[in-house]
N, C-alpha and C. Protein backbone atom coordinates (compact mmCIF):
# COMPACT_ATOMS: atom_id res chain seq x y z
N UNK A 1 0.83 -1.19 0.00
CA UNK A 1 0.00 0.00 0.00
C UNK A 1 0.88 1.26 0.00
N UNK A 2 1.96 1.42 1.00
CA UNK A 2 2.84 2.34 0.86
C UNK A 2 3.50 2.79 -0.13
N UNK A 3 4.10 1.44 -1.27
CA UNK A 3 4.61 2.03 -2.67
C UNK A 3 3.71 2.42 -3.26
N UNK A 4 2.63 1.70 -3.38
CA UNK A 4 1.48 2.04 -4.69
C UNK A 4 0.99 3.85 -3.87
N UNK A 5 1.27 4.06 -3.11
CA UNK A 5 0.65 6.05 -2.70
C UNK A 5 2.07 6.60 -3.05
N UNK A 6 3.12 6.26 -2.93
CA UNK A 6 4.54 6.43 -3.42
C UNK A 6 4.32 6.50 -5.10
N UNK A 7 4.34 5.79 -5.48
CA UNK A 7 3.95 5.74 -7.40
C UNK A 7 2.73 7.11 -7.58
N UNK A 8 1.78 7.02 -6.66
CA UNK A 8 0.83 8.15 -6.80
C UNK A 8 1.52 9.75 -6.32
N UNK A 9 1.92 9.32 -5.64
CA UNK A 9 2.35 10.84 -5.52
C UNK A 9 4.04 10.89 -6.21
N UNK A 10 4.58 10.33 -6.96
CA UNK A 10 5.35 10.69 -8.05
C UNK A 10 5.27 11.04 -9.04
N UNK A 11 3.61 10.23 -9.95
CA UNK A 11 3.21 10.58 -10.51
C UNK A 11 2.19 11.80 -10.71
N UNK A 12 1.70 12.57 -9.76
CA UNK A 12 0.99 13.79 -9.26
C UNK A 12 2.36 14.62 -9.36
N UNK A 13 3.50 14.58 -9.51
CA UNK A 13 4.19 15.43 -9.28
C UNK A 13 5.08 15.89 -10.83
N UNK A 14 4.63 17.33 -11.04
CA UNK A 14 4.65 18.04 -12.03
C UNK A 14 6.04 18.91 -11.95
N UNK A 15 7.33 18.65 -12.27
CA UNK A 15 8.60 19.40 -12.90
C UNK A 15 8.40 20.11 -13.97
N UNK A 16 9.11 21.74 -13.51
CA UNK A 16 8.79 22.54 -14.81
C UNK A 16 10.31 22.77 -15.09
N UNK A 17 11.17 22.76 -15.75
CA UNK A 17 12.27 23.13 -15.91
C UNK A 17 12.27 23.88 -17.54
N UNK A 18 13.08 25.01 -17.14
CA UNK A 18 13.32 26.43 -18.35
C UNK A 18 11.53 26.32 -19.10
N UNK A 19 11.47 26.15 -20.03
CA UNK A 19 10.22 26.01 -20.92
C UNK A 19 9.51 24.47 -21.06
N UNK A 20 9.94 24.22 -20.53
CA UNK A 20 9.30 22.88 -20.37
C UNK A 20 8.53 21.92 -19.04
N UNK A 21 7.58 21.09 -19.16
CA UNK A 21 7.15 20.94 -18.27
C UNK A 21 6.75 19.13 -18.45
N UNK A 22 7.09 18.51 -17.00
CA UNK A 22 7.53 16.78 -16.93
C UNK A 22 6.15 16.37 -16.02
N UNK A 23 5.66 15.43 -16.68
CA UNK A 23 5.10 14.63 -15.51
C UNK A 23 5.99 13.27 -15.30
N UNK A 24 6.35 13.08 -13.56
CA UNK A 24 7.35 11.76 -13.52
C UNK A 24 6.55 10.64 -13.12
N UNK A 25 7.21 9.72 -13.67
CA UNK A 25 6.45 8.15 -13.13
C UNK A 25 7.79 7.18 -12.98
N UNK A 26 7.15 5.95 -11.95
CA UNK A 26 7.79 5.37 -11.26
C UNK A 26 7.50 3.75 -11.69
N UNK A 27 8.54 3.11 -11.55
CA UNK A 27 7.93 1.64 -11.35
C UNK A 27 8.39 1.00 -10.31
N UNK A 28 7.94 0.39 -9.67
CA UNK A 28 8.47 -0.14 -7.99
C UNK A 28 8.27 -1.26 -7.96
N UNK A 29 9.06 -2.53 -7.37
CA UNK A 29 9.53 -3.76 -7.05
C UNK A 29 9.00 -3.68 -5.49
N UNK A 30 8.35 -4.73 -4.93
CA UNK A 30 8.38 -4.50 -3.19
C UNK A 30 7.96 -6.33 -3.31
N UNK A 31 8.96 -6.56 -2.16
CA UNK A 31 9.06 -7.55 -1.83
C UNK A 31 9.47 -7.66 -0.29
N UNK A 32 8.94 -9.03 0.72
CA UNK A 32 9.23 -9.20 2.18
C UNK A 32 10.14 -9.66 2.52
N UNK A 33 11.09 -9.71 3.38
CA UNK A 33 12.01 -10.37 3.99
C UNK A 33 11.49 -11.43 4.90
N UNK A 34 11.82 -12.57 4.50
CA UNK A 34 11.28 -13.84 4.99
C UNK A 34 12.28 -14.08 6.49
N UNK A 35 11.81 -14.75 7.45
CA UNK A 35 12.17 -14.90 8.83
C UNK A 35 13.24 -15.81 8.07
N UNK A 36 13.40 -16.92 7.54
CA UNK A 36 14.52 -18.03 7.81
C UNK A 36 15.60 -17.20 6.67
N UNK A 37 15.39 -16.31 5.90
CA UNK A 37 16.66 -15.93 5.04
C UNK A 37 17.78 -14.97 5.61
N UNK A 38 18.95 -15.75 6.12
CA UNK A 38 20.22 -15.53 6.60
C UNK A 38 21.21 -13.88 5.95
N UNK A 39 20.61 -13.95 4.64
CA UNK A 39 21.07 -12.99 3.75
C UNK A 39 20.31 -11.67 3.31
N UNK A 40 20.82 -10.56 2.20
CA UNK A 40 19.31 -9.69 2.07
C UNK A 40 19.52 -10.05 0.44
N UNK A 41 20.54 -11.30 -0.71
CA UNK A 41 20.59 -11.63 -1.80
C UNK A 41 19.32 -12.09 -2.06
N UNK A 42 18.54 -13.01 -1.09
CA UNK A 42 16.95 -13.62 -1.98
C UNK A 42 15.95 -12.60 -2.17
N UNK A 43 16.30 -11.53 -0.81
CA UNK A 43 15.25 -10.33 -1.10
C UNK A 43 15.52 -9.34 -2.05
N UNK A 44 16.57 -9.14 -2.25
CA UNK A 44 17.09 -7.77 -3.15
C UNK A 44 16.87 -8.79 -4.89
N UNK A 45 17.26 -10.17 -4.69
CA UNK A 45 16.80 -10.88 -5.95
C UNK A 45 15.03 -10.96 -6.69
N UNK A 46 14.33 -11.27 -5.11
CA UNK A 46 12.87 -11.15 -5.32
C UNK A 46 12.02 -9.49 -6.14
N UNK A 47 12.67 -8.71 -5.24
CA UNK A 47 12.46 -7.41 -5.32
C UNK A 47 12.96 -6.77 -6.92
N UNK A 48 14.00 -7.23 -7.41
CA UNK A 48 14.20 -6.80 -8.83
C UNK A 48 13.34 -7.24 -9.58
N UNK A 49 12.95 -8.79 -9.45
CA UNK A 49 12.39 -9.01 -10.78
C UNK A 49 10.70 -9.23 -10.67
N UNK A 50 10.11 -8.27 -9.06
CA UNK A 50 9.21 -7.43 -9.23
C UNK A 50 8.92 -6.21 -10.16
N UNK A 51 10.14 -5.77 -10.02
CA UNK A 51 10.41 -4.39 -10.46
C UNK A 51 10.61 -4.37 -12.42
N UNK A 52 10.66 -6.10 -12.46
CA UNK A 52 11.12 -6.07 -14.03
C UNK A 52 9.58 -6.45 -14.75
N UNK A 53 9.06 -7.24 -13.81
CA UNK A 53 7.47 -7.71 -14.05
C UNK A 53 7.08 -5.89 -14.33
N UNK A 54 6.91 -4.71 -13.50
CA UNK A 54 6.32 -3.94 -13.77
C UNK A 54 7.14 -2.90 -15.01
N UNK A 55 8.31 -3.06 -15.20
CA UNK A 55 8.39 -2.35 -15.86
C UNK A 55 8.28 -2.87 -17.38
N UNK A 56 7.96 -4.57 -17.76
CA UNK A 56 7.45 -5.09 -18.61
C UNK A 56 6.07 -5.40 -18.75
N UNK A 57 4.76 -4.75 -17.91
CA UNK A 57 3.60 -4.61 -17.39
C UNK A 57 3.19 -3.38 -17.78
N UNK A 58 4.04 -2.66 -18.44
CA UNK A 58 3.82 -0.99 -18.86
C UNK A 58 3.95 -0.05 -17.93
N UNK A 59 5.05 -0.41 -17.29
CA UNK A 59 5.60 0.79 -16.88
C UNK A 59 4.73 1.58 -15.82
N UNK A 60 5.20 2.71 -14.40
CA UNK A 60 4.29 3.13 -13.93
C UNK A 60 3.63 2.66 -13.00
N UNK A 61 4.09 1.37 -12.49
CA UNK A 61 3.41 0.63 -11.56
C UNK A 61 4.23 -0.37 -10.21
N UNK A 62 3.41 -0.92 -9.53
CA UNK A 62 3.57 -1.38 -8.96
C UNK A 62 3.33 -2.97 -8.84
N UNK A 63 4.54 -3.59 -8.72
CA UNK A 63 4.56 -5.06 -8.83
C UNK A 63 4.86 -5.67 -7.29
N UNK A 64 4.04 -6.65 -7.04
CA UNK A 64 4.68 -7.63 -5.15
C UNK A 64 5.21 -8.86 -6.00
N UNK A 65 6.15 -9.23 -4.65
CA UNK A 65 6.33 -10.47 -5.09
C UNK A 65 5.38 -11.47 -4.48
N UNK A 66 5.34 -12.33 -5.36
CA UNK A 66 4.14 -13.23 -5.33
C UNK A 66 3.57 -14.45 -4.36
N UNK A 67 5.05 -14.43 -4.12
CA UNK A 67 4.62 -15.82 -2.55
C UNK A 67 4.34 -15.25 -1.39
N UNK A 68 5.28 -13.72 -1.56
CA UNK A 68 4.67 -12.68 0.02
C UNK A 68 3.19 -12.49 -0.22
N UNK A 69 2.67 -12.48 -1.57
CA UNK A 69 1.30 -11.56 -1.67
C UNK A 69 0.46 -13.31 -1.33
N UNK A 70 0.53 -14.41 -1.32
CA UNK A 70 -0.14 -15.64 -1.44
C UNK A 70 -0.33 -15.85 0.40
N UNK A 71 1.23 -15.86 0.93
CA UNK A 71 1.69 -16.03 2.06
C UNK A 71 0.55 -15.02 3.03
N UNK A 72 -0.02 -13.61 2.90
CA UNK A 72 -0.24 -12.87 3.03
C UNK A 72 -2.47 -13.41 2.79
N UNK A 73 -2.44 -13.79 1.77
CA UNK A 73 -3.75 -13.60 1.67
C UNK A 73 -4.62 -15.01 2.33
């Protein structure tokens, strides 16, 4: 919930630089840190290829990883 209002208010946010004017957008990876993983390689691994799901999802969004979101529901 926190990234996806994060993506919203990046995207609400309007840069005007010299004559020109940007709307920015974001794509965000979020993934959990599991109790038995010793390391932060499975999470920082999970978390990228959230981040590759959304930015091959069109961009602009927000992707979970999928066993946290299963684990979770």
């Amino acid at each position: 919930a926190f990234a996806e209002r994060l993506r919203e208010e990046v995207e609400a946010t309007i840069v005007k630089y010299e004559e020109s004017t940007f709307q920015m957008r974001v794509s965000l990876g979020v993934a959990a840190v599991r109790d038995y993983e010793t390391s932060c390689e499975p999470w920082f691994s999970r978390t990228d290829q959230a981040l590759y799901r959304a930015k091959q999802g069109g961009r602009n969004r927000t992707e979970l990883d999928q066993p946290a979101v299963e684990k979770l529901a």
